[in-house]
C-alpha atoms as a PDB file:
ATOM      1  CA  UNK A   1     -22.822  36.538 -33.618  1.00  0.00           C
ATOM      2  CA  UNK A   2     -22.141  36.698 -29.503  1.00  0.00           C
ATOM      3  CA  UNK A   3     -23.161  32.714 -29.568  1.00  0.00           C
ATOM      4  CA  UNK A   4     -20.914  32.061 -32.402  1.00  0.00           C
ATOM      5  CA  UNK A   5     -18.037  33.303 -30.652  1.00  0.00           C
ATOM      6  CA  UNK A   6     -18.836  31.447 -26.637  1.00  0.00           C
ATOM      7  CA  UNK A   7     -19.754  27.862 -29.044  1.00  0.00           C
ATOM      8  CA  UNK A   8     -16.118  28.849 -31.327  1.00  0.00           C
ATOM      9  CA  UNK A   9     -14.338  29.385 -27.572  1.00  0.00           C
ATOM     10  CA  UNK A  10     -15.951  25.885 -26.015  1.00  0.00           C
ATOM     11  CA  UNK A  11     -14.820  23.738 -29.264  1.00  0.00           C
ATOM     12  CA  UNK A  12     -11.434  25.318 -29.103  1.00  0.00           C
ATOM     13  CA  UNK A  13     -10.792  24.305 -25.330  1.00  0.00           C
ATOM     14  CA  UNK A  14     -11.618  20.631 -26.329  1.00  0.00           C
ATOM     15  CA  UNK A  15      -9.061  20.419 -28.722  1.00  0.00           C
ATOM     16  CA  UNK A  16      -5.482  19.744 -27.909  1.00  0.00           C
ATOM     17  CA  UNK A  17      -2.961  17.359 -26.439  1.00  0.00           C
ATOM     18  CA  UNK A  18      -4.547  14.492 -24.163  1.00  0.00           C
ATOM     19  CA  UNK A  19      -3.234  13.684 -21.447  1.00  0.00           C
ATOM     20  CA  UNK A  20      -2.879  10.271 -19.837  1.00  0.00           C
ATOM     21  CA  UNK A  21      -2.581   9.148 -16.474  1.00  0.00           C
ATOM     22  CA  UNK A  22       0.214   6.243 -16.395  1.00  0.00           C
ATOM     23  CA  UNK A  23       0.815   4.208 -12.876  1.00  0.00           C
ATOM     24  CA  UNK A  24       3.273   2.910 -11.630  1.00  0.00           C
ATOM     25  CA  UNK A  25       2.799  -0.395  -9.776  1.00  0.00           C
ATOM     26  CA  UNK A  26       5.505  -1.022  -7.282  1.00  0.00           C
ATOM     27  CA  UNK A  27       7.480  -4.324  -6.891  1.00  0.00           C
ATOM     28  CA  UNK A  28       6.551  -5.551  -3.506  1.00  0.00           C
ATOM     29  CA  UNK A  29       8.316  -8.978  -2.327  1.00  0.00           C
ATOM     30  CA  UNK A  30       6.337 -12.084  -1.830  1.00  0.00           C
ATOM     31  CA  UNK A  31       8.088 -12.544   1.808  1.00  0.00           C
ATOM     32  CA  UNK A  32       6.135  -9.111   2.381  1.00  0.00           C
ATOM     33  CA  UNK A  33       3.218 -10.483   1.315  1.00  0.00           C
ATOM     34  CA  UNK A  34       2.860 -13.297   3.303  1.00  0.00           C
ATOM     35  CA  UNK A  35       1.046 -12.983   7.001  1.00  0.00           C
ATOM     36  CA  UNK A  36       2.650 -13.636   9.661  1.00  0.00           C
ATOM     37  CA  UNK A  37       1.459 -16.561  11.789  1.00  0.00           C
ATOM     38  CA  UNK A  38       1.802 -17.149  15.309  1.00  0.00           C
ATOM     39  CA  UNK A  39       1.606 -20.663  16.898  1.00  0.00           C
ATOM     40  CA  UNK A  40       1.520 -21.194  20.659  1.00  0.00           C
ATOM     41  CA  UNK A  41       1.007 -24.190  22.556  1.00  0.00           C
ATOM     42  CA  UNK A  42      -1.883 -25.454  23.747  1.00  0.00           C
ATOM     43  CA  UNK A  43      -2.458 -26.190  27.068  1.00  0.00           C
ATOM     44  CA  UNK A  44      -3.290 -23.968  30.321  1.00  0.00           C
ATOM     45  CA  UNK A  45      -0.362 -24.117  32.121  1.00  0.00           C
ATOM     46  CA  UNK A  46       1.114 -20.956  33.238  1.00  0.00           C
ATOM     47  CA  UNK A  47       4.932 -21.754  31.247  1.00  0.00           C
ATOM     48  CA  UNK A  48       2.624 -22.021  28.221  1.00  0.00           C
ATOM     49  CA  UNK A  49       1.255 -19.009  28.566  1.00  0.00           C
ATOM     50  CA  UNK A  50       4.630 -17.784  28.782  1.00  0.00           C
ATOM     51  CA  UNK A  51       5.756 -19.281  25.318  1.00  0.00           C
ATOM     52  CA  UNK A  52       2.839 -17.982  23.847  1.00  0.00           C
ATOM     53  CA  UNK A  53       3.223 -13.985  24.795  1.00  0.00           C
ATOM     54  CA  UNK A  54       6.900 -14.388  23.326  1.00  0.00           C
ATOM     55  CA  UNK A  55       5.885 -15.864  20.742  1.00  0.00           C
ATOM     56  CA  UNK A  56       3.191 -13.347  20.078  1.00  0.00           C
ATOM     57  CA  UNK A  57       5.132 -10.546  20.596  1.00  0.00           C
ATOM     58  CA  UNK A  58       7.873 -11.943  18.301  1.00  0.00           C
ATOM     59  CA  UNK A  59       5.171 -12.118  15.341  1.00  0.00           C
ATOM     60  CA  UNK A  60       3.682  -8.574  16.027  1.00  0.00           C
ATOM     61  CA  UNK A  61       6.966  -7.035  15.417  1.00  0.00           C
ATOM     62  CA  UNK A  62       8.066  -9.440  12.457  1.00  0.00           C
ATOM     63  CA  UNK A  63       4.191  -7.852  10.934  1.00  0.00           C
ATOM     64  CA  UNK A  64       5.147  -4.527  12.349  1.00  0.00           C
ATOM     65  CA  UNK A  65       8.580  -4.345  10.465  1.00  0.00           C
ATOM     66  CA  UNK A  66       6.566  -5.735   7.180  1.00  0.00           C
ATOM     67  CA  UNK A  67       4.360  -3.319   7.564  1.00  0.00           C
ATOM     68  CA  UNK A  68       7.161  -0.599   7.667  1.00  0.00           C
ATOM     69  CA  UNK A  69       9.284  -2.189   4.433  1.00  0.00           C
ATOM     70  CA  UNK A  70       5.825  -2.130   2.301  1.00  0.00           C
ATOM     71  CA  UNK A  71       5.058   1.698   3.804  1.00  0.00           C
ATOM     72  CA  UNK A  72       8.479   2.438   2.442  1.00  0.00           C
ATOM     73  CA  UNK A  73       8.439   1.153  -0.763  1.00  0.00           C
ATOM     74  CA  UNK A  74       5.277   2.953  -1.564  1.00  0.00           C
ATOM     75  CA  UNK A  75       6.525   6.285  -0.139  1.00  0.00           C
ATOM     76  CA  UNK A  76       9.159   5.691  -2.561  1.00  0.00           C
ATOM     77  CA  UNK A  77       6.541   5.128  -5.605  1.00  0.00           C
ATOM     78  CA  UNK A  78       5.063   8.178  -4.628  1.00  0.00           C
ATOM     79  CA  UNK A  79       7.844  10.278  -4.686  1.00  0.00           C
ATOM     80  CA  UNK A  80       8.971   9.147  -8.107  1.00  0.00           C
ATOM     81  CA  UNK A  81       5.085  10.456  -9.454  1.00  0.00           C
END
């Protein structure tokens, strides 16, 4: 009769409301999306080098900011959950 009762208690637990797991897929913008690319010169002259480190730096902060805008939307996704 002891079984009965545990097997009674285990099919009881199964049954109820089932619960489903819904995400949310947030809207990121294609101009996030796209990489950033970074052109410099060519040559070896020292002025080119020149061109090239601004230009460089210019692109690692356009990524940088990017980067930030998509961490934001996301931490806003997960907020909403």
């Amino acid at each position: 009769m002891h079984r009965y009762l545990i097997i009674c208690a285990i099919f009881l637990t199964a049954c109820g409301e089932e619960r489903r797991t819904v995400y949310a897929v947030p809207q990121v913008s294609a101009d996030l999306r796209q990489a950033v690319i970074v052109r410099c010169p060519s040559g070896d002259t020292l002025a080119r080098a020149g061109v090239c480190l601004i230009r460089l730096e210019a692109g690692l902060r356009a990524a940088n900011e990017k980067i930030g805008a998509i961490d934001e939307i996301l931490t806003k996704a997960e907020a909403t959950q």
